[in-house]
PDB file of N, CA and C in Angstrom:
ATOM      1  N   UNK A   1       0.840  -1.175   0.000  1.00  0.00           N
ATOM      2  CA  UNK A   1       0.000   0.000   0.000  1.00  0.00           C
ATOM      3  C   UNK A   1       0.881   1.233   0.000  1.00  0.00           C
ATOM      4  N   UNK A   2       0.854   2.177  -1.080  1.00  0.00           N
ATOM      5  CA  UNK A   2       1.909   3.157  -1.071  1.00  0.00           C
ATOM      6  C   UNK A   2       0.722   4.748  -0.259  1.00  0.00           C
ATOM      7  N   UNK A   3       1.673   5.087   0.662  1.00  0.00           N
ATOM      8  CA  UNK A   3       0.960   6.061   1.669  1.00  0.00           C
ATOM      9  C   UNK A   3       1.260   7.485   0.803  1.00  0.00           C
ATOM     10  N   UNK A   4      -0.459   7.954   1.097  1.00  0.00           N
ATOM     11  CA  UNK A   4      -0.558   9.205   0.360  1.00  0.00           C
ATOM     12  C   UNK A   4      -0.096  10.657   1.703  1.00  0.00           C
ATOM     13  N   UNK A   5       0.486   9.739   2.725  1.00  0.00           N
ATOM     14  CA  UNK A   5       0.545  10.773   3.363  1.00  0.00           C
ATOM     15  C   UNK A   5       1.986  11.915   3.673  1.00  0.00           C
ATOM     16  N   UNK A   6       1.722  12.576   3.458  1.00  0.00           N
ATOM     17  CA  UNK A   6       2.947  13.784   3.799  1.00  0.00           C
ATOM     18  C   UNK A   6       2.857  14.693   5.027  1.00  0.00           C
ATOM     19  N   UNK A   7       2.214  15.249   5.450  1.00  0.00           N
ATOM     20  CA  UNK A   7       1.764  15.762   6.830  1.00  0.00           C
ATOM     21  C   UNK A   7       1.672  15.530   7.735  1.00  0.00           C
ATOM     22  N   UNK A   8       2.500  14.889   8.940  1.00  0.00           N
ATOM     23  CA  UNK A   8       1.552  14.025  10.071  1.00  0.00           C
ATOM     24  C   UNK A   8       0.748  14.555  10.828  1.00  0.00           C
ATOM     25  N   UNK A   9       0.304  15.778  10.581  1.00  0.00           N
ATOM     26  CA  UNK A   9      -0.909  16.240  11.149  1.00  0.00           C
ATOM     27  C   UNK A   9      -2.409  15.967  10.238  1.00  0.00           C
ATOM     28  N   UNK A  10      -2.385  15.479   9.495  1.00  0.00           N
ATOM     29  CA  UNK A  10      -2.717  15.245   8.336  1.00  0.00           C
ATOM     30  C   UNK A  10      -4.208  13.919   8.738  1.00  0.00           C
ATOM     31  N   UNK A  11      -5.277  14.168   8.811  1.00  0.00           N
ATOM     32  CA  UNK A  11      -6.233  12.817   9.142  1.00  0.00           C
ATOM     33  C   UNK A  11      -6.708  12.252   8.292  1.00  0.00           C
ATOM     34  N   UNK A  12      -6.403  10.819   8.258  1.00  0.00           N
ATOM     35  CA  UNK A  12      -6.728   9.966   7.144  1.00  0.00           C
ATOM     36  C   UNK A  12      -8.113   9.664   7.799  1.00  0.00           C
ATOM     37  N   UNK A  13      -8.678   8.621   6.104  1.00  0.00           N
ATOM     38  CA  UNK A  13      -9.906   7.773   6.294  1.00  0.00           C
ATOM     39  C   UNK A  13      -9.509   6.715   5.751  1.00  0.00           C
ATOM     40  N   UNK A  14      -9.655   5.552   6.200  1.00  0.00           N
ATOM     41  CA  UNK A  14      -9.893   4.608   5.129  1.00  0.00           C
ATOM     42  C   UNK A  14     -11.050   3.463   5.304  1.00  0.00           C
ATOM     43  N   UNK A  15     -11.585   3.264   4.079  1.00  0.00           N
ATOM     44  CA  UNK A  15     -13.022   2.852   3.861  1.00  0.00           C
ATOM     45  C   UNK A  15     -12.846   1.758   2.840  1.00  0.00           C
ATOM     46  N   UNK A  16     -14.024   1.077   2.963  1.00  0.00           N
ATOM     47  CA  UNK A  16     -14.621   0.060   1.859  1.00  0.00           C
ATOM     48  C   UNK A  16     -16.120   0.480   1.547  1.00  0.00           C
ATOM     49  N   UNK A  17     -15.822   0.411  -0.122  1.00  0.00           N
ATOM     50  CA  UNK A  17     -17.471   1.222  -0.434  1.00  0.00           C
ATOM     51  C   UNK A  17     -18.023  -0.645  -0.867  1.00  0.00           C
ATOM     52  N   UNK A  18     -19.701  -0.796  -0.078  1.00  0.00           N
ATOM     53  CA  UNK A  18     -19.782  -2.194  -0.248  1.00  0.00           C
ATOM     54  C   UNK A  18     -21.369  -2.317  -0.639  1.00  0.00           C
ATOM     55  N   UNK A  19     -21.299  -2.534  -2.014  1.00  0.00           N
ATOM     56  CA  UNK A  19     -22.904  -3.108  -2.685  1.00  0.00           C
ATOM     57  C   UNK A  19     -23.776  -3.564  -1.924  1.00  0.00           C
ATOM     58  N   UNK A  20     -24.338  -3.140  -0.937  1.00  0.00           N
ATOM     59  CA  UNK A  20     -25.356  -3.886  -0.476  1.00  0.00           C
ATOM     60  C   UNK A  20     -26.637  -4.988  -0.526  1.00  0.00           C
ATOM     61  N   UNK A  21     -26.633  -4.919  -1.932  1.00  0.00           N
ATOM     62  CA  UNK A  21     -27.425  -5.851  -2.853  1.00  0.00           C
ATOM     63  C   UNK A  21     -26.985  -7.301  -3.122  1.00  0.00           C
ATOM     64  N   UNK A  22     -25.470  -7.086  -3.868  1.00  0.00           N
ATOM     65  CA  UNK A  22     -24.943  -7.813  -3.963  1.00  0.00           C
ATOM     66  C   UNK A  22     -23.775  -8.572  -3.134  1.00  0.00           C
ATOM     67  N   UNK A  23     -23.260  -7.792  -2.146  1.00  0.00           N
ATOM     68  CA  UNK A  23     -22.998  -8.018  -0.586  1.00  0.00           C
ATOM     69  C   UNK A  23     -21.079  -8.051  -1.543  1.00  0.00           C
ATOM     70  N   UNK A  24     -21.008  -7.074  -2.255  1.00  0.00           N
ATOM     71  CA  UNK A  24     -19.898  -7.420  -2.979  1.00  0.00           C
ATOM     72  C   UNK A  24     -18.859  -5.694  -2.820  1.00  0.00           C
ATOM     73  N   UNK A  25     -17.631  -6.149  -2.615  1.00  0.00           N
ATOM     74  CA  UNK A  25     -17.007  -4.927  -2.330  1.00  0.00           C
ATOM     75  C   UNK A  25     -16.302  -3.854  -3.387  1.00  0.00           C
ATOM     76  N   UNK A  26     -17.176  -2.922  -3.899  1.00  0.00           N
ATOM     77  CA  UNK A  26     -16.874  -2.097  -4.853  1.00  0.00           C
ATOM     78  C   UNK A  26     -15.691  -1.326  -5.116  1.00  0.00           C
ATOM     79  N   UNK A  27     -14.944  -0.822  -4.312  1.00  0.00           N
ATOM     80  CA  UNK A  27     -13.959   0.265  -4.060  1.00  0.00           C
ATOM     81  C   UNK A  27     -13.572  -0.150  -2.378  1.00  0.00           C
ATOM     82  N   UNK A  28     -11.827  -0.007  -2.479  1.00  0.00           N
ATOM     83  CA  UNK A  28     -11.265   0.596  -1.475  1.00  0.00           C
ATOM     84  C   UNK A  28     -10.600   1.660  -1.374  1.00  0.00           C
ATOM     85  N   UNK A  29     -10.556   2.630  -0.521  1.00  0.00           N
ATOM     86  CA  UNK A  29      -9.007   3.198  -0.770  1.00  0.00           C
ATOM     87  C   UNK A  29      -8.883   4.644   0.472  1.00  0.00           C
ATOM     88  N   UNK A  30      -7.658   5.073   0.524  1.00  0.00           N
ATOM     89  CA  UNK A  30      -8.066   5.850   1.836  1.00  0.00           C
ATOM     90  C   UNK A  30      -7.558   7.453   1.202  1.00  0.00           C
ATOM     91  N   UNK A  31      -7.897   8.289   2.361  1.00  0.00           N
ATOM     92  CA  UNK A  31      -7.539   9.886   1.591  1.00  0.00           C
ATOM     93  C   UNK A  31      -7.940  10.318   2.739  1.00  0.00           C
ATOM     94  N   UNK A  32      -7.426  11.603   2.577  1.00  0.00           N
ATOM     95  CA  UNK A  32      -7.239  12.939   3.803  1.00  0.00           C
ATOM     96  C   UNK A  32      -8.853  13.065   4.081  1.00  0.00           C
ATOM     97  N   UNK A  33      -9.743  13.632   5.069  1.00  0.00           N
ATOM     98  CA  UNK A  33     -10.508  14.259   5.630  1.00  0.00           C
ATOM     99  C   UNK A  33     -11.197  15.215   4.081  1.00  0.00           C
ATOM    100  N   UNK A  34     -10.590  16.054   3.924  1.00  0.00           N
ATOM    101  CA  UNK A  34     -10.621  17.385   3.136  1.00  0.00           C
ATOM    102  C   UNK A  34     -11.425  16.300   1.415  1.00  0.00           C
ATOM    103  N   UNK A  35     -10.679  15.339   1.209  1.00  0.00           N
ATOM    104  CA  UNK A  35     -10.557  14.900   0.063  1.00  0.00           C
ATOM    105  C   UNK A  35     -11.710  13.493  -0.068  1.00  0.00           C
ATOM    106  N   UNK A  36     -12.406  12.827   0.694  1.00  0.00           N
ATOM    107  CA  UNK A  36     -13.240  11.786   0.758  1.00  0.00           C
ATOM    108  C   UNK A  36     -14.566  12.416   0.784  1.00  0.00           C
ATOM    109  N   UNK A  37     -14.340  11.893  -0.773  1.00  0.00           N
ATOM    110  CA  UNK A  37     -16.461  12.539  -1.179  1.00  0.00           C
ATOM    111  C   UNK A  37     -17.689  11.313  -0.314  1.00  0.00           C
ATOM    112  N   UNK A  38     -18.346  12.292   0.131  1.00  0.00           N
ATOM    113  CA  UNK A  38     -19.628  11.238   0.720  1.00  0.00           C
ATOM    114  C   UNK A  38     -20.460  11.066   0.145  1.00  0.00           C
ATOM    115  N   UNK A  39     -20.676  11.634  -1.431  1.00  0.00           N
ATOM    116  CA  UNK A  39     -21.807  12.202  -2.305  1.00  0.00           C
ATOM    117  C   UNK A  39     -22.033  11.154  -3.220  1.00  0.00           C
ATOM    118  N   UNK A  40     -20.370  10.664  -3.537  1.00  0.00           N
ATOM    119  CA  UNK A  40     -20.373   9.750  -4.691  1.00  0.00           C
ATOM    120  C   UNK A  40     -20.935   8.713  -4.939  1.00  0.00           C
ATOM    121  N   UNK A  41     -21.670   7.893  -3.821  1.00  0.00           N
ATOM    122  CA  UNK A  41     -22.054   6.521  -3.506  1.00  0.00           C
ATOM    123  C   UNK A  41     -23.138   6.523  -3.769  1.00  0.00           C
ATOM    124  N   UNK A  42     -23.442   5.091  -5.019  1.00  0.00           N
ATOM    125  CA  UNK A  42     -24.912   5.267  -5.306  1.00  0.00           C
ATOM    126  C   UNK A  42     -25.675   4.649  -4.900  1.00  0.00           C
ATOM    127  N   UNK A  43     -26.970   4.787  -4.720  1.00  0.00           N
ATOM    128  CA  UNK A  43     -28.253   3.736  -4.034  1.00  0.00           C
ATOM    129  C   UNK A  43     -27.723   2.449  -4.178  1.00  0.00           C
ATOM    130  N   UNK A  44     -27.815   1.905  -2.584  1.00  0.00           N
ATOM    131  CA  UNK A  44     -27.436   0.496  -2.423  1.00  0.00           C
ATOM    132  C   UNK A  44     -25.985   0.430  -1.996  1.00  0.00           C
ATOM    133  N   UNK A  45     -25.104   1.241  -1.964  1.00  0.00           N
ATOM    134  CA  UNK A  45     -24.134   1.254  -1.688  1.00  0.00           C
ATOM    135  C   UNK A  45     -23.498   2.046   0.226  1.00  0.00           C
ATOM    136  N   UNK A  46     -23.000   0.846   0.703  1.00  0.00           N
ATOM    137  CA  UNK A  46     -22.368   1.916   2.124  1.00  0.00           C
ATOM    138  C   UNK A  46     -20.818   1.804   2.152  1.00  0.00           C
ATOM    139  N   UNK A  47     -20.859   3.046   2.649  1.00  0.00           N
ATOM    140  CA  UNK A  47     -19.293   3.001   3.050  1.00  0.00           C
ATOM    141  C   UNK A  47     -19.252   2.514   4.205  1.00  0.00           C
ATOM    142  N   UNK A  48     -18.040   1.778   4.730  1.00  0.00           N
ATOM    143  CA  UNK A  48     -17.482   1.392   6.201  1.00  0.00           C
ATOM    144  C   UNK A  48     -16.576   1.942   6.404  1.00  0.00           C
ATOM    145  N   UNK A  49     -15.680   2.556   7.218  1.00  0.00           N
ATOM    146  CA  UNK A  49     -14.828   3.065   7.711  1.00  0.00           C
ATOM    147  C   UNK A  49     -14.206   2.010   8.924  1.00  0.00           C
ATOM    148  N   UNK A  50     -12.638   2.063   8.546  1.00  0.00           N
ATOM    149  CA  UNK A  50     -12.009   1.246   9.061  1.00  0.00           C
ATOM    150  C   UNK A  50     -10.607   1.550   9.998  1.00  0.00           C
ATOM    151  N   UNK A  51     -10.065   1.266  10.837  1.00  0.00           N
ATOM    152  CA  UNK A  51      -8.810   1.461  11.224  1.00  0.00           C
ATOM    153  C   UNK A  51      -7.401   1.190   9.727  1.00  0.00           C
ATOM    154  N   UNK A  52      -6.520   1.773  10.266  1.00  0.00           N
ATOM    155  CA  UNK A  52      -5.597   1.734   9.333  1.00  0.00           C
ATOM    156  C   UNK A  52      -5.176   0.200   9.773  1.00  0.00           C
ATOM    157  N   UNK A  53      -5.007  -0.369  10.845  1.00  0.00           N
ATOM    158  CA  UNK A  53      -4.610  -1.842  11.169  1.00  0.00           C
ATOM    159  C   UNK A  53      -5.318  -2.608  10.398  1.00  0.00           C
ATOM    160  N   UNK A  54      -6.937  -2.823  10.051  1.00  0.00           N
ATOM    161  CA  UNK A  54      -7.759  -3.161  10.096  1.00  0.00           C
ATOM    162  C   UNK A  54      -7.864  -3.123   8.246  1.00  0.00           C
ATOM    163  N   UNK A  55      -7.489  -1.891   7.939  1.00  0.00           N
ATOM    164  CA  UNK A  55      -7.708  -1.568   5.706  1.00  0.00           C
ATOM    165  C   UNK A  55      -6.268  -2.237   5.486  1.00  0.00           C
ATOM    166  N   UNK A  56      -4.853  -2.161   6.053  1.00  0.00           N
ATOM    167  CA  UNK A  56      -4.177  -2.690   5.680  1.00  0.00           C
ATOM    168  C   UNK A  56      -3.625  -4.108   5.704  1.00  0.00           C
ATOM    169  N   UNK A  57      -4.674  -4.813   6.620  1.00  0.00           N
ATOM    170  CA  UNK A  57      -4.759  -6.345   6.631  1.00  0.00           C
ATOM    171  C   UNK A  57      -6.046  -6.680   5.104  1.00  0.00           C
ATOM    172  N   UNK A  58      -7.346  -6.173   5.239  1.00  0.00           N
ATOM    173  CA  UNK A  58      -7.885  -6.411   4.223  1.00  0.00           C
ATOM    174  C   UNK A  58      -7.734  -6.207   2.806  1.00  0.00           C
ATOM    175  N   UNK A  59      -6.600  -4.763   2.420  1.00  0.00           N
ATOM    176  CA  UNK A  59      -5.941  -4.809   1.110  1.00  0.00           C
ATOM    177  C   UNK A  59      -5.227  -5.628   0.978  1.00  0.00           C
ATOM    178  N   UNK A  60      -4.478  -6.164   1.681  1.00  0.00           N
ATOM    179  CA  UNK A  60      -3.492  -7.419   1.776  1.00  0.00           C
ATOM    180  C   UNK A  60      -4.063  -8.464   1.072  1.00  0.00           C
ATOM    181  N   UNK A  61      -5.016  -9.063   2.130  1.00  0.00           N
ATOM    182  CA  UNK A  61      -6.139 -10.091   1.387  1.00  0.00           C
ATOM    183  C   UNK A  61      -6.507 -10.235  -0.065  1.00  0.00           C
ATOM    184  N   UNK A  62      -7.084  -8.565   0.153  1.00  0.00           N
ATOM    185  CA  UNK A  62      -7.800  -8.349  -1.660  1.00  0.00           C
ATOM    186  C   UNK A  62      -7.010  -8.285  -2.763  1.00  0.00           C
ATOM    187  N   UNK A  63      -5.810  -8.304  -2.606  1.00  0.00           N
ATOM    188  CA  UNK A  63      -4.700  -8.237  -3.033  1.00  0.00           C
ATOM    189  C   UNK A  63      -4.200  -9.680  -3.412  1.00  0.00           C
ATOM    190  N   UNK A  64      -4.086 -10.210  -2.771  1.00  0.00           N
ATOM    191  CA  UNK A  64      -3.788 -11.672  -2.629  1.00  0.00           C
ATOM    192  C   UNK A  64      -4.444 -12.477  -3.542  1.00  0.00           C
ATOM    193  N   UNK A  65      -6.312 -12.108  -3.537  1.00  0.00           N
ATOM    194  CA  UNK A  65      -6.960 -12.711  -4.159  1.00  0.00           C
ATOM    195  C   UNK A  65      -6.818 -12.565  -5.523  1.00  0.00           C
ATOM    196  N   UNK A  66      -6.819 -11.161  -5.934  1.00  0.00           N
ATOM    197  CA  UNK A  66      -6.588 -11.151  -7.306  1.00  0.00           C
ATOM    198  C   UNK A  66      -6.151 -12.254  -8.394  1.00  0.00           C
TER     199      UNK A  66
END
Protein backbone atom coordinates (compact mmCIF):
# COMPACT_ATOMS: atom_id res chain seq x y z
CA UNK A 1 0.00 0.00 0.00
CA UNK A 2 1.91 3.16 -1.07
CA UNK A 3 0.96 6.06 1.67
CA UNK A 4 -0.56 9.20 0.36
CA UNK A 5 0.54 10.77 3.36
CA UNK A 6 2.95 13.78 3.80
CA UNK A 7 1.76 15.76 6.83
CA UNK A 8 1.55 14.03 10.07
CA UNK A 9 -0.91 16.24 11.15
CA UNK A 10 -2.72 15.25 8.34
CA UNK A 11 -6.23 12.82 9.14
CA UNK A 12 -6.73 9.97 7.14
CA UNK A 13 -9.91 7.77 6.29
CA UNK A 14 -9.89 4.61 5.13
CA UNK A 15 -13.02 2.85 3.86
CA UNK A 16 -14.62 0.06 1.86
CA UNK A 17 -17.47 1.22 -0.43
CA UNK A 18 -19.78 -2.19 -0.25
CA UNK A 19 -22.90 -3.11 -2.68
CA UNK A 20 -25.36 -3.89 -0.48
CA UNK A 21 -27.42 -5.85 -2.85
CA UNK A 22 -24.94 -7.81 -3.96
CA UNK A 23 -23.00 -8.02 -0.59
CA UNK A 24 -19.90 -7.42 -2.98
CA UNK A 25 -17.01 -4.93 -2.33
CA UNK A 26 -16.87 -2.10 -4.85
CA UNK A 27 -13.96 0.27 -4.06
CA UNK A 28 -11.26 0.60 -1.47
CA UNK A 29 -9.01 3.20 -0.77
CA UNK A 30 -8.07 5.85 1.84
CA UNK A 31 -7.54 9.89 1.59
CA UNK A 32 -7.24 12.94 3.80
CA UNK A 33 -10.51 14.26 5.63
CA UNK A 34 -10.62 17.39 3.14
CA UNK A 35 -10.56 14.90 0.06
CA UNK A 36 -13.24 11.79 0.76
CA UNK A 37 -16.46 12.54 -1.18
CA UNK A 38 -19.63 11.24 0.72
CA UNK A 39 -21.81 12.20 -2.30
CA UNK A 40 -20.37 9.75 -4.69
CA UNK A 41 -22.05 6.52 -3.51
CA UNK A 42 -24.91 5.27 -5.31
CA UNK A 43 -28.25 3.74 -4.03
CA UNK A 44 -27.44 0.50 -2.42
CA UNK A 45 -24.13 1.25 -1.69
CA UNK A 46 -22.37 1.92 2.12
CA UNK A 47 -19.29 3.00 3.05
CA UNK A 48 -17.48 1.39 6.20
CA UNK A 49 -14.83 3.07 7.71
CA UNK A 50 -12.01 1.25 9.06
CA UNK A 51 -8.81 1.46 11.22
CA UNK A 52 -5.60 1.73 9.33
CA UNK A 53 -4.61 -1.84 11.17
CA UNK A 54 -7.76 -3.16 10.10
CA UNK A 55 -7.71 -1.57 5.71
CA UNK A 56 -4.18 -2.69 5.68
CA UNK A 57 -4.76 -6.35 6.63
CA UNK A 58 -7.88 -6.41 4.22
CA UNK A 59 -5.94 -4.81 1.11
CA UNK A 60 -3.49 -7.42 1.78
CA UNK A 61 -6.14 -10.09 1.39
CA UNK A 62 -7.80 -8.35 -1.66
CA UNK A 63 -4.70 -8.24 -3.03
CA UNK A 64 -3.79 -11.67 -2.63
CA UNK A 65 -6.96 -12.71 -4.16
CA UNK A 66 -6.59 -11.15 -7.31
Amino acid sequence: MASKRKDPNTKFYYFIDIDLYSRQIMSWDSDTQNNVDFNELTNGCYRVFLSKGQYSKLVKQLEAAR
